[in-house]
PDB file of N, CA and C in Angstrom:
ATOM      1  N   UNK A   1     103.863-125.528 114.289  1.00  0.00           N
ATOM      2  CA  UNK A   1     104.052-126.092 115.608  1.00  0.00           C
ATOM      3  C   UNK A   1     102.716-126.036 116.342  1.00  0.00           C
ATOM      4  N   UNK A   2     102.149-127.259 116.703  1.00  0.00           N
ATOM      5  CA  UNK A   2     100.948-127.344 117.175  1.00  0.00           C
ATOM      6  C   UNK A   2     101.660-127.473 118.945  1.00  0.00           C
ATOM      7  N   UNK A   3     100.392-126.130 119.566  1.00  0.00           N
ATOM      8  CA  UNK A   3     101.169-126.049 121.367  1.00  0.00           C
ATOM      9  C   UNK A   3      99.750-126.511 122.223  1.00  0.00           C
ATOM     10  N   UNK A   4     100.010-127.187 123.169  1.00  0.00           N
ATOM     11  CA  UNK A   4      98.281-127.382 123.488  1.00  0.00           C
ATOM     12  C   UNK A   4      99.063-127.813 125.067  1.00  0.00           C
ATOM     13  N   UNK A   5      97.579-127.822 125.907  1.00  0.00           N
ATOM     14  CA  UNK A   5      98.094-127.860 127.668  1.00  0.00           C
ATOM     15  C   UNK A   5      97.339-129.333 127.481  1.00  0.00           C
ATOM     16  N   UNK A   6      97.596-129.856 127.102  1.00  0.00           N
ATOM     17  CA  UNK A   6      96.627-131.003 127.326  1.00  0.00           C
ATOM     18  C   UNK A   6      98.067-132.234 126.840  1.00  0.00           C
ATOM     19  N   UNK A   7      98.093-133.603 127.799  1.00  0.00           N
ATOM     20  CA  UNK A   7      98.791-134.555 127.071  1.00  0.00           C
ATOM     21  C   UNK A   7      98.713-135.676 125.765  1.00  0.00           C
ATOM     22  N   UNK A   8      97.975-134.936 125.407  1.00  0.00           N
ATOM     23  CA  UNK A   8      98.209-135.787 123.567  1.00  0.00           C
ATOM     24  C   UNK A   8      97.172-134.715 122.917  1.00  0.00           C
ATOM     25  N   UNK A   9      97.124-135.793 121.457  1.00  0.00           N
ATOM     26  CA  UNK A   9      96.903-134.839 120.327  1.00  0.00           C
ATOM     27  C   UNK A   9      95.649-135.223 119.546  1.00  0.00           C
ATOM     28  N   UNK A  10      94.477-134.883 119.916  1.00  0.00           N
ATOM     29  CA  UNK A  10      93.326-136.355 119.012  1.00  0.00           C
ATOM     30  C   UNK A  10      93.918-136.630 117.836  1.00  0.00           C
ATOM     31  N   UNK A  11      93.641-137.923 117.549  1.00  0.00           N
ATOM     32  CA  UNK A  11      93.764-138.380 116.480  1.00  0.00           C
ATOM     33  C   UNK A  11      95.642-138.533 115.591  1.00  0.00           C
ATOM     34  N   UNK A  12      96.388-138.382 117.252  1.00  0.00           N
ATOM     35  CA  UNK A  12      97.934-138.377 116.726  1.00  0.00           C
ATOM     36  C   UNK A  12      98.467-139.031 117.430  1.00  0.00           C
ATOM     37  N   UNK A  13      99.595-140.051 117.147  1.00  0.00           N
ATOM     38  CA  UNK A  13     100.397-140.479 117.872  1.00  0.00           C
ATOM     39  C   UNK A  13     101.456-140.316 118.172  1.00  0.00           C
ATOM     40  N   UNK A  14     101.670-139.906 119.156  1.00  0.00           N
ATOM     41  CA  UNK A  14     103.630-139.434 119.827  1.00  0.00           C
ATOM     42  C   UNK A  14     104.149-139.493 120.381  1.00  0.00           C
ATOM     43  N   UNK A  15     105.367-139.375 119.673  1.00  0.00           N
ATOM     44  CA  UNK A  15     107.208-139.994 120.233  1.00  0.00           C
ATOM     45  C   UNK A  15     107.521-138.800 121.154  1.00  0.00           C
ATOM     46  N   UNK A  16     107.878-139.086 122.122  1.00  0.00           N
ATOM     47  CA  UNK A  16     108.126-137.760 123.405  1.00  0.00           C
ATOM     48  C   UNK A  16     109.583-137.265 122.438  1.00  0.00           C
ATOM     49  N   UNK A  17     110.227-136.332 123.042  1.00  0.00           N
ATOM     50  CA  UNK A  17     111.621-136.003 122.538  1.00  0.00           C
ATOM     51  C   UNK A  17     112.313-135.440 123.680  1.00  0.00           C
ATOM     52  N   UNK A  18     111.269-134.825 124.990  1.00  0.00           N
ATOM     53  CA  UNK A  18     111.962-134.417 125.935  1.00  0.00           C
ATOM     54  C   UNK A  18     111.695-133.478 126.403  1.00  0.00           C
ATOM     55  N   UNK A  19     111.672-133.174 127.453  1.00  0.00           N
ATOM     56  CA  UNK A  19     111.308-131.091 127.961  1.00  0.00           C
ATOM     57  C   UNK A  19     112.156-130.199 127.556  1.00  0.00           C
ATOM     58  N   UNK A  20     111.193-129.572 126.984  1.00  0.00           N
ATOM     59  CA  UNK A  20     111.412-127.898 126.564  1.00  0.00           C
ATOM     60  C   UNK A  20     111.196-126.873 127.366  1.00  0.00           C
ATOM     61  N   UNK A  21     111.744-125.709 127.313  1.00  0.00           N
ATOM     62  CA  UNK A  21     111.520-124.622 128.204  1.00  0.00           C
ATOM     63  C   UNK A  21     111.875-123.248 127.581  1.00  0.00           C
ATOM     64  N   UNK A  22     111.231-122.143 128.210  1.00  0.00           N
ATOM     65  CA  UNK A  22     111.659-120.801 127.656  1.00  0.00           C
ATOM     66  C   UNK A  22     111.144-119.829 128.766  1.00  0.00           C
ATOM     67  N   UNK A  23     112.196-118.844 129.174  1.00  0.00           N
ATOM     68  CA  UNK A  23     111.911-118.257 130.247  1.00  0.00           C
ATOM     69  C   UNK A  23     112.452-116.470 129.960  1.00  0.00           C
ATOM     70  N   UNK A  24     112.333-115.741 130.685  1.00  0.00           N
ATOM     71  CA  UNK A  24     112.823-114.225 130.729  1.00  0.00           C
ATOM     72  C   UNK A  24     112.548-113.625 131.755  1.00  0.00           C
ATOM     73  N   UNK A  25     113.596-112.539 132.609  1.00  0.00           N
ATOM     74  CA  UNK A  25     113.032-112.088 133.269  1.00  0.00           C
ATOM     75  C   UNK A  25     112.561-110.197 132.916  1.00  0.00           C
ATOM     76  N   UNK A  26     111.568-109.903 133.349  1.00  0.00           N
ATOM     77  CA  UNK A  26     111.202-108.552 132.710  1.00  0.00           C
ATOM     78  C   UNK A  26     111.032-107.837 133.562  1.00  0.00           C
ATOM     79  N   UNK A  27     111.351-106.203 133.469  1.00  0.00           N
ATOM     80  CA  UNK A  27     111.095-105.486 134.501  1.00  0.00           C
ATOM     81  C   UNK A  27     110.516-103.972 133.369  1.00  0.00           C
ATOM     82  N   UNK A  28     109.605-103.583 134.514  1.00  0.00           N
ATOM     83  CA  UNK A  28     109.333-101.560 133.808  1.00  0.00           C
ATOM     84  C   UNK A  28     110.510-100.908 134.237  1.00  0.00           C
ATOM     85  N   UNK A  29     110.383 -99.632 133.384  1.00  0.00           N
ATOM     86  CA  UNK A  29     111.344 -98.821 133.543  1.00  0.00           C
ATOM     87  C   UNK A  29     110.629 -97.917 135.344  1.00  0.00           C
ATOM     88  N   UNK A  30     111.503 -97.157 135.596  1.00  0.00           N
ATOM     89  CA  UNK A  30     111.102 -96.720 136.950  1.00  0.00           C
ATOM     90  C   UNK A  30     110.699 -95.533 137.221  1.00  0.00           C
ATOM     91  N   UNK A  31     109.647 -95.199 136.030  1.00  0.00           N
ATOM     92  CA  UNK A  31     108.821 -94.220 135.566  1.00  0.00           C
ATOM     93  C   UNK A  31     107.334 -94.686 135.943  1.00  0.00           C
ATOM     94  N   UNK A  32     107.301 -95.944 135.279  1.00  0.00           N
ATOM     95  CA  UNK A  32     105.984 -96.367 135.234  1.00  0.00           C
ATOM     96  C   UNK A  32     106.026 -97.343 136.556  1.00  0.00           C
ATOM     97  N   UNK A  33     106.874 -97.793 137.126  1.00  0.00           N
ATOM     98  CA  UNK A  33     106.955 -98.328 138.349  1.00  0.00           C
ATOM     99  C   UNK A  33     106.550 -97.284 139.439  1.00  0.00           C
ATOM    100  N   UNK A  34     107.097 -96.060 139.302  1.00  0.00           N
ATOM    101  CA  UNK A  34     106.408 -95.247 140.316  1.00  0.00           C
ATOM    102  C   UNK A  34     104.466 -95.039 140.415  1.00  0.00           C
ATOM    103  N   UNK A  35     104.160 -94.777 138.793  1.00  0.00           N
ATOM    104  CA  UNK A  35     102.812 -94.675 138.358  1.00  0.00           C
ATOM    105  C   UNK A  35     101.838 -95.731 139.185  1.00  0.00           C
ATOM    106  N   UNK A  36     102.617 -96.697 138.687  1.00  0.00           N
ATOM    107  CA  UNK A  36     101.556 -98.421 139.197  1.00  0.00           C
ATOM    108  C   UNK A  36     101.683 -98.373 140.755  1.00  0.00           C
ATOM    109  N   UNK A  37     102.673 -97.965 141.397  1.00  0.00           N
ATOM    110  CA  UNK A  37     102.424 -97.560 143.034  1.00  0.00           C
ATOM    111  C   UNK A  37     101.443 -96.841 143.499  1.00  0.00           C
ATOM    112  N   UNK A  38     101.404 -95.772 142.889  1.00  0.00           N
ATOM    113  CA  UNK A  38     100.486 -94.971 143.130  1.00  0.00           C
ATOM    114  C   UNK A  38      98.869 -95.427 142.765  1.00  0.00           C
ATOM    115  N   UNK A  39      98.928 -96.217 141.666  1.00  0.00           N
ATOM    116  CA  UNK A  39      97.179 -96.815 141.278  1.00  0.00           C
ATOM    117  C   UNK A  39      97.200 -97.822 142.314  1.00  0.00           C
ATOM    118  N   UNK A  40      98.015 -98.486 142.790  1.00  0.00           N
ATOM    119  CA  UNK A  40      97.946 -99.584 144.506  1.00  0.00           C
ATOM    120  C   UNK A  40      96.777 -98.850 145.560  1.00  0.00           C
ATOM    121  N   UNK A  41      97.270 -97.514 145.510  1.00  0.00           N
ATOM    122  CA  UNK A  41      96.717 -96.925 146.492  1.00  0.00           C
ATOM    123  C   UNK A  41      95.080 -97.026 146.063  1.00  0.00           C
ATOM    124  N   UNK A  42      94.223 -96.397 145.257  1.00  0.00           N
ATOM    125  CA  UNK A  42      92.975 -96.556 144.510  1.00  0.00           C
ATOM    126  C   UNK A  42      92.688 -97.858 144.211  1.00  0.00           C
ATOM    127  N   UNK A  43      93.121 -98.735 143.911  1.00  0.00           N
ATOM    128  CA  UNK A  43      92.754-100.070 143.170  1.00  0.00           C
ATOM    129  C   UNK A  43      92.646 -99.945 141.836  1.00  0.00           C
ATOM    130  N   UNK A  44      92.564-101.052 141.033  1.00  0.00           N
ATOM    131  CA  UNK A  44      91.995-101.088 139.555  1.00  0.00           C
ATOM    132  C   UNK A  44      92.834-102.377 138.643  1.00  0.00           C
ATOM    133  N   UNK A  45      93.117-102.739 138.006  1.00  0.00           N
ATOM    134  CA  UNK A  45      94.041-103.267 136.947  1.00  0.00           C
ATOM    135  C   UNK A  45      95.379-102.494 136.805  1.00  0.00           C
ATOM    136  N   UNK A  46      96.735-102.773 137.136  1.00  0.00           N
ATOM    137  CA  UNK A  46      98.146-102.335 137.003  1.00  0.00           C
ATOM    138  C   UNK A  46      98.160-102.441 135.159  1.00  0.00           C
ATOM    139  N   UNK A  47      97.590-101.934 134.103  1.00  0.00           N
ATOM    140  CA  UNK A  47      98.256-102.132 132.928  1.00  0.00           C
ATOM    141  C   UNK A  47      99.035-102.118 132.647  1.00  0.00           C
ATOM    142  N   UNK A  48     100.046-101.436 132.965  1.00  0.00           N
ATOM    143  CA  UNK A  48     101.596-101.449 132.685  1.00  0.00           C
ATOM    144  C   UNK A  48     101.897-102.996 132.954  1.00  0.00           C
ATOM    145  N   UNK A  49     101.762-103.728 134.526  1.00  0.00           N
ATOM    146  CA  UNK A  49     102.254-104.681 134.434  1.00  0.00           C
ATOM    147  C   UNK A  49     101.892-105.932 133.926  1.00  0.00           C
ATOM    148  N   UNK A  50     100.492-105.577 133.581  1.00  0.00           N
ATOM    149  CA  UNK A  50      99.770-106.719 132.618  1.00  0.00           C
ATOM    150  C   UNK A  50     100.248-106.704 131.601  1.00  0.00           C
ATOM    151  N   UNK A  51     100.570-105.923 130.695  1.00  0.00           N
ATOM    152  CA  UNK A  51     101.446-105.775 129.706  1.00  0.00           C
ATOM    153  C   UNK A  51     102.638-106.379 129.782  1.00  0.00           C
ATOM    154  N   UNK A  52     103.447-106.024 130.908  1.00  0.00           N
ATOM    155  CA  UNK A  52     105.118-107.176 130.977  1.00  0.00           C
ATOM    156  C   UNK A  52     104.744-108.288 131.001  1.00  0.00           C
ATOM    157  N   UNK A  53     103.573-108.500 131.489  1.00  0.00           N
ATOM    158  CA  UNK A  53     103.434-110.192 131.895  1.00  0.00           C
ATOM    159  C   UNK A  53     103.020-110.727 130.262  1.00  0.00           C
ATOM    160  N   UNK A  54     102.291-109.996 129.888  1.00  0.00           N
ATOM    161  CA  UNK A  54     101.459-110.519 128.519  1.00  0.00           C
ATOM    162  C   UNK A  54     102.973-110.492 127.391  1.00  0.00           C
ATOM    163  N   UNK A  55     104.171-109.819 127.487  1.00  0.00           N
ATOM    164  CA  UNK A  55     105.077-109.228 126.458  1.00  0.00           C
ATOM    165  C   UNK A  55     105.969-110.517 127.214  1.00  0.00           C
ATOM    166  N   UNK A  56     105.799-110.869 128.197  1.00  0.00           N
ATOM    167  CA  UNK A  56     107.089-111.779 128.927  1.00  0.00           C
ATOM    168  C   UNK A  56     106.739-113.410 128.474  1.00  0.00           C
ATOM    169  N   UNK A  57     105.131-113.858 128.324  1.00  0.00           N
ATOM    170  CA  UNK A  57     104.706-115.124 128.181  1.00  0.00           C
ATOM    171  C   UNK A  57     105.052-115.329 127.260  1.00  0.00           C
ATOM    172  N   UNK A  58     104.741-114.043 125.742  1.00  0.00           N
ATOM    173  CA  UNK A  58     104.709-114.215 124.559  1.00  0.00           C
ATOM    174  C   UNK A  58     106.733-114.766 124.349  1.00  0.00           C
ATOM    175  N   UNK A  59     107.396-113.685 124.798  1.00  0.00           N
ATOM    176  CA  UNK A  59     108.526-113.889 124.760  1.00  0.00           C
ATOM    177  C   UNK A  59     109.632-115.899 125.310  1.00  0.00           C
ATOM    178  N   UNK A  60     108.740-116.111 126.365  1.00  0.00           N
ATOM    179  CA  UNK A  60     109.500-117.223 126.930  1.00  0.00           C
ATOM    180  C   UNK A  60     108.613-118.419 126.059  1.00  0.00           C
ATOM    181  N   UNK A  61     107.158-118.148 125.066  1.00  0.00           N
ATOM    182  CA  UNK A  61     106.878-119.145 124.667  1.00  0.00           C
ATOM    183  C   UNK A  61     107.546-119.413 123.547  1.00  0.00           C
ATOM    184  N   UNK A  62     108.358-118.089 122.740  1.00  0.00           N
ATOM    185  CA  UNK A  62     108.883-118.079 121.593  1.00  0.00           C
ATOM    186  C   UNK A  62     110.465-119.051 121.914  1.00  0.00           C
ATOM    187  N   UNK A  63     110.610-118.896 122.620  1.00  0.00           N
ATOM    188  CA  UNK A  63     112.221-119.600 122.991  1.00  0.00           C
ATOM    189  C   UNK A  63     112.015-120.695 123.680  1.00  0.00           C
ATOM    190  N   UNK A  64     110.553-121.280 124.475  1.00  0.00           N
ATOM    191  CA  UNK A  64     110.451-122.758 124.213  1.00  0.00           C
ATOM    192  C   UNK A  64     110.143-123.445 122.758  1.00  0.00           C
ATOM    193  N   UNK A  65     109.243-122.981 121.978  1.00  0.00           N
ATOM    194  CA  UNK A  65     109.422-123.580 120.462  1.00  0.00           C
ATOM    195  C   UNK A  65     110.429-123.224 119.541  1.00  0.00           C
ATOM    196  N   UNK A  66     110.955-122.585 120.092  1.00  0.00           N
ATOM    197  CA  UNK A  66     112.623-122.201 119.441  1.00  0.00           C
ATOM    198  C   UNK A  66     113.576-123.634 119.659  1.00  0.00           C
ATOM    199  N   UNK A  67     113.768-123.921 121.071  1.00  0.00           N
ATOM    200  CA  UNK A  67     114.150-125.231 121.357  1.00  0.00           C
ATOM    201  C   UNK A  67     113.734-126.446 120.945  1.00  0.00           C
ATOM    202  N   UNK A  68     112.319-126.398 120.866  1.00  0.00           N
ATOM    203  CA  UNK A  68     111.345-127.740 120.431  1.00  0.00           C
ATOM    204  C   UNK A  68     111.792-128.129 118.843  1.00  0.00           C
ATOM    205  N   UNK A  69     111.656-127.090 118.230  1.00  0.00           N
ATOM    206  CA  UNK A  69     111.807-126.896 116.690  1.00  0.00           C
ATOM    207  C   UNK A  69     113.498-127.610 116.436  1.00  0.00           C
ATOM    208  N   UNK A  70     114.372-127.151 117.064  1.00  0.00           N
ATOM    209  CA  UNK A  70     115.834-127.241 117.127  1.00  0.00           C
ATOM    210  C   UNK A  70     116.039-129.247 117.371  1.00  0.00           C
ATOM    211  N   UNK A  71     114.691-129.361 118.728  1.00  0.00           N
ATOM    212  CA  UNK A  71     114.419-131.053 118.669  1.00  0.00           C
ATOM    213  C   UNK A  71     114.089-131.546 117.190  1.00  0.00           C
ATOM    214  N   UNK A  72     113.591-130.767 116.658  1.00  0.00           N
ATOM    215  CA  UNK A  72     112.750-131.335 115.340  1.00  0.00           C
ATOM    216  C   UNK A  72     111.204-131.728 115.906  1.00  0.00           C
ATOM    217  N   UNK A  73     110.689-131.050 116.711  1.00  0.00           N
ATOM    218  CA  UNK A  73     109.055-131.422 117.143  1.00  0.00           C
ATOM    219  C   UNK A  73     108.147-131.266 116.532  1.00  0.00           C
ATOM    220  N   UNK A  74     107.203-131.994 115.971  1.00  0.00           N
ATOM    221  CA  UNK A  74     105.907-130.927 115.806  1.00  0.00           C
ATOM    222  C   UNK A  74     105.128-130.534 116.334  1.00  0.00           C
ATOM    223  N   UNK A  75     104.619-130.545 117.622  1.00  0.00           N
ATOM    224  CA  UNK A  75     104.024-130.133 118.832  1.00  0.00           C
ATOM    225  C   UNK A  75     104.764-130.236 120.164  1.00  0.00           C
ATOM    226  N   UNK A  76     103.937-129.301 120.847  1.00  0.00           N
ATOM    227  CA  UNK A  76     104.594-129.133 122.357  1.00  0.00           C
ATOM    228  C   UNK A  76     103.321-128.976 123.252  1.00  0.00           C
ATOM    229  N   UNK A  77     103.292-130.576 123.975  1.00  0.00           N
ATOM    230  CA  UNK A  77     102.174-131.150 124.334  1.00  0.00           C
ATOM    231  C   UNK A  77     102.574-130.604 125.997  1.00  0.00           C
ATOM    232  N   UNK A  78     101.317-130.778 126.873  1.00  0.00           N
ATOM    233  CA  UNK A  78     101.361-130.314 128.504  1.00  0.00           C
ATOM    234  C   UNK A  78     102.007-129.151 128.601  1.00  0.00           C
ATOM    235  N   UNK A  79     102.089-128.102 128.682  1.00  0.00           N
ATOM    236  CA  UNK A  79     102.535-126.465 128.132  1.00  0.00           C
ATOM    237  C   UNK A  79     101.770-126.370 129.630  1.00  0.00           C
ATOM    238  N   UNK A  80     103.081-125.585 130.314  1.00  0.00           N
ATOM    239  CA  UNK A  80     102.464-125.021 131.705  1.00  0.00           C
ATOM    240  C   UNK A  80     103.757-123.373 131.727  1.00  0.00           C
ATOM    241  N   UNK A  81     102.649-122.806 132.673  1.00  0.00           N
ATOM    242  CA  UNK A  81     103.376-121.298 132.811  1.00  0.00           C
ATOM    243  C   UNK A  81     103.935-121.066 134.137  1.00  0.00           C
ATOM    244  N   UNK A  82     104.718-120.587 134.377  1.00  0.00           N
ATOM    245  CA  UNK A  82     105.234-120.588 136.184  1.00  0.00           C
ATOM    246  C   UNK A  82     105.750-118.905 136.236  1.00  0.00           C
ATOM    247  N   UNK A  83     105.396-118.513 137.025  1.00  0.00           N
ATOM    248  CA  UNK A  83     105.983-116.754 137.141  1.00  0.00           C
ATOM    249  C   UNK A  83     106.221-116.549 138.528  1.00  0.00           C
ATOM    250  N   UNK A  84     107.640-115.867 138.757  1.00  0.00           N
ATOM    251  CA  UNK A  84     107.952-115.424 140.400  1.00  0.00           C
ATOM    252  C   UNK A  84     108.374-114.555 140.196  1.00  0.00           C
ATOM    253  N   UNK A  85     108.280-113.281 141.111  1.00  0.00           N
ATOM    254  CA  UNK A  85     109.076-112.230 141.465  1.00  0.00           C
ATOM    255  C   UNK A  85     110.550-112.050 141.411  1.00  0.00           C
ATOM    256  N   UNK A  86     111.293-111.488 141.155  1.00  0.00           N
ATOM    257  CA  UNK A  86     112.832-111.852 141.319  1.00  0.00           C
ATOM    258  C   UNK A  86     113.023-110.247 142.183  1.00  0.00           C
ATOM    259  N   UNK A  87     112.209-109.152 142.090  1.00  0.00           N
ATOM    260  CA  UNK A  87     112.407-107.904 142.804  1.00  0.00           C
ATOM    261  C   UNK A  87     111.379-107.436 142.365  1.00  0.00           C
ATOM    262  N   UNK A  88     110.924-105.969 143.346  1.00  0.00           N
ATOM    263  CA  UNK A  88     110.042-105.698 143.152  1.00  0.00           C
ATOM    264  C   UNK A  88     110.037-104.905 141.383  1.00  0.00           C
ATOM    265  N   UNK A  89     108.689-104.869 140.892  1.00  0.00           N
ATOM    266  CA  UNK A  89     108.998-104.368 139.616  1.00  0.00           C
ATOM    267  C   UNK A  89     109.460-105.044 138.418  1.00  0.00           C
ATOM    268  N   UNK A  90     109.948-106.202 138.820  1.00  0.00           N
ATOM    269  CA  UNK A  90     110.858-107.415 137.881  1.00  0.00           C
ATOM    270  C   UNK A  90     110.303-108.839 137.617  1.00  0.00           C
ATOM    271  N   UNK A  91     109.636-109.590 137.062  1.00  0.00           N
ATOM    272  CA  UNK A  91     109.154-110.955 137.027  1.00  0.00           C
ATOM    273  C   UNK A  91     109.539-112.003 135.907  1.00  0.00           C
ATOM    274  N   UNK A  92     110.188-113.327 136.742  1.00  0.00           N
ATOM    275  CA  UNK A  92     110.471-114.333 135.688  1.00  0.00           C
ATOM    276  C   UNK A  92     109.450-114.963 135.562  1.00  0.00           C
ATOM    277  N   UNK A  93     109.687-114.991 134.309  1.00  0.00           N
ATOM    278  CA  UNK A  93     108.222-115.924 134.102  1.00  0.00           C
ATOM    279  C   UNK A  93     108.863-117.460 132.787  1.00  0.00           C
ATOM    280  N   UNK A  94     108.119-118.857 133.163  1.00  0.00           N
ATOM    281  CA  UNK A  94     109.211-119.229 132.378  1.00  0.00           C
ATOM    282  C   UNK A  94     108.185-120.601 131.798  1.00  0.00           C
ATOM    283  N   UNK A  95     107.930-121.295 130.855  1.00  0.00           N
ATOM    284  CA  UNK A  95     106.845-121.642 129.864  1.00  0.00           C
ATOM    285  C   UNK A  95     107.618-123.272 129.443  1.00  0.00           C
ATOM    286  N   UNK A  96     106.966-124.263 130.016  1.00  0.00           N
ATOM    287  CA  UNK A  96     107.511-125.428 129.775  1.00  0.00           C
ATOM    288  C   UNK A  96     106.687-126.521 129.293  1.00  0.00           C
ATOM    289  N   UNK A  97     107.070-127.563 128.334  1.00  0.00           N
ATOM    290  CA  UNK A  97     106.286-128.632 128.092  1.00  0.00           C
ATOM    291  C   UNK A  97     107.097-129.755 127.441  1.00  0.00           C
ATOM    292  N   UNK A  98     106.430-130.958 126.982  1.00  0.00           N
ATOM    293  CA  UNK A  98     107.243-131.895 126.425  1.00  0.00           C
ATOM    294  C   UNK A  98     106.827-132.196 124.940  1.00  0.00           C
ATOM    295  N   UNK A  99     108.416-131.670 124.304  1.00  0.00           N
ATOM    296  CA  UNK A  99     108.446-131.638 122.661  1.00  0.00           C
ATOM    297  C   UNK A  99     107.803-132.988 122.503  1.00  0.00           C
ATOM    298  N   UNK A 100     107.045-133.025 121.488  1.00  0.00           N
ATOM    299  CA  UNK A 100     106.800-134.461 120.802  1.00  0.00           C
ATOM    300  C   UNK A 100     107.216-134.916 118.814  1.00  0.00           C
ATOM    301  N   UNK A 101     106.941-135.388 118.518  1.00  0.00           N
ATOM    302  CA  UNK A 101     107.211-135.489 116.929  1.00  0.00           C
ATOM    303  C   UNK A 101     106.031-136.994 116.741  1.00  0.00           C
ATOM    304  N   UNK A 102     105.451-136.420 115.447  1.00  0.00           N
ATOM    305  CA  UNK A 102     104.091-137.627 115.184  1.00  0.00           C
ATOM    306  C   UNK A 102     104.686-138.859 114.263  1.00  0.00           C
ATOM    307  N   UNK A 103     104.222-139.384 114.803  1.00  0.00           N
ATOM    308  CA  UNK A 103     104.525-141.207 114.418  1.00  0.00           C
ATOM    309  C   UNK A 103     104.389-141.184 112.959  1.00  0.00           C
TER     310      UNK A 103
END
């Protein structure tokens, strides 16, 4: 499965099939939610939550080409990422583009 943010493919021609999507919402446990409060105060990089975010993209991109594949696609062309808060500690994050299949 070829995934790219860009709308086409050099040197390919393609049949749209339709939007795809894959989303999750993720939260820390409220151990390390207390921790990352406390580094607020100092500043620096939250790793913990760079980590959900990095474990959450990987996750919602797997279940948009889960869908694409199910189209029968071979790429998933214009691939965009969208992430909101749903509570504190908690973020959906959700990974969309349009399946294609080559001519």
């Amino acid at each position: 499965m070829i995934l790219v943010n860009t709308d086409y493919i050099s040197g390919k021609e393609l049949e749209m099939l339709g939007l795809v999507k894959g989303s999750t919402i993720q939260s820390k446990n409220i151990g390390r939610d207390i921790t990352q409060s406390f580094k607020t105060l100092v500043g620096g990089e939250l790793k913990s939550y760079n980590e959900m975010m990095n474990e959450a993209r990987a996750l919602a991109t797997k279940r948009m080409v889960a869908e694409a594949e199910d189209l029968g696609a071979d790429a998933i062309v214009n691939i965009r990422y969208a992430s909101s808060a749903i509570m504190q500690g908690a973020a959906e994050v959700i990974a969309y583009g349009t399946a294609v299949k080559f001519k």
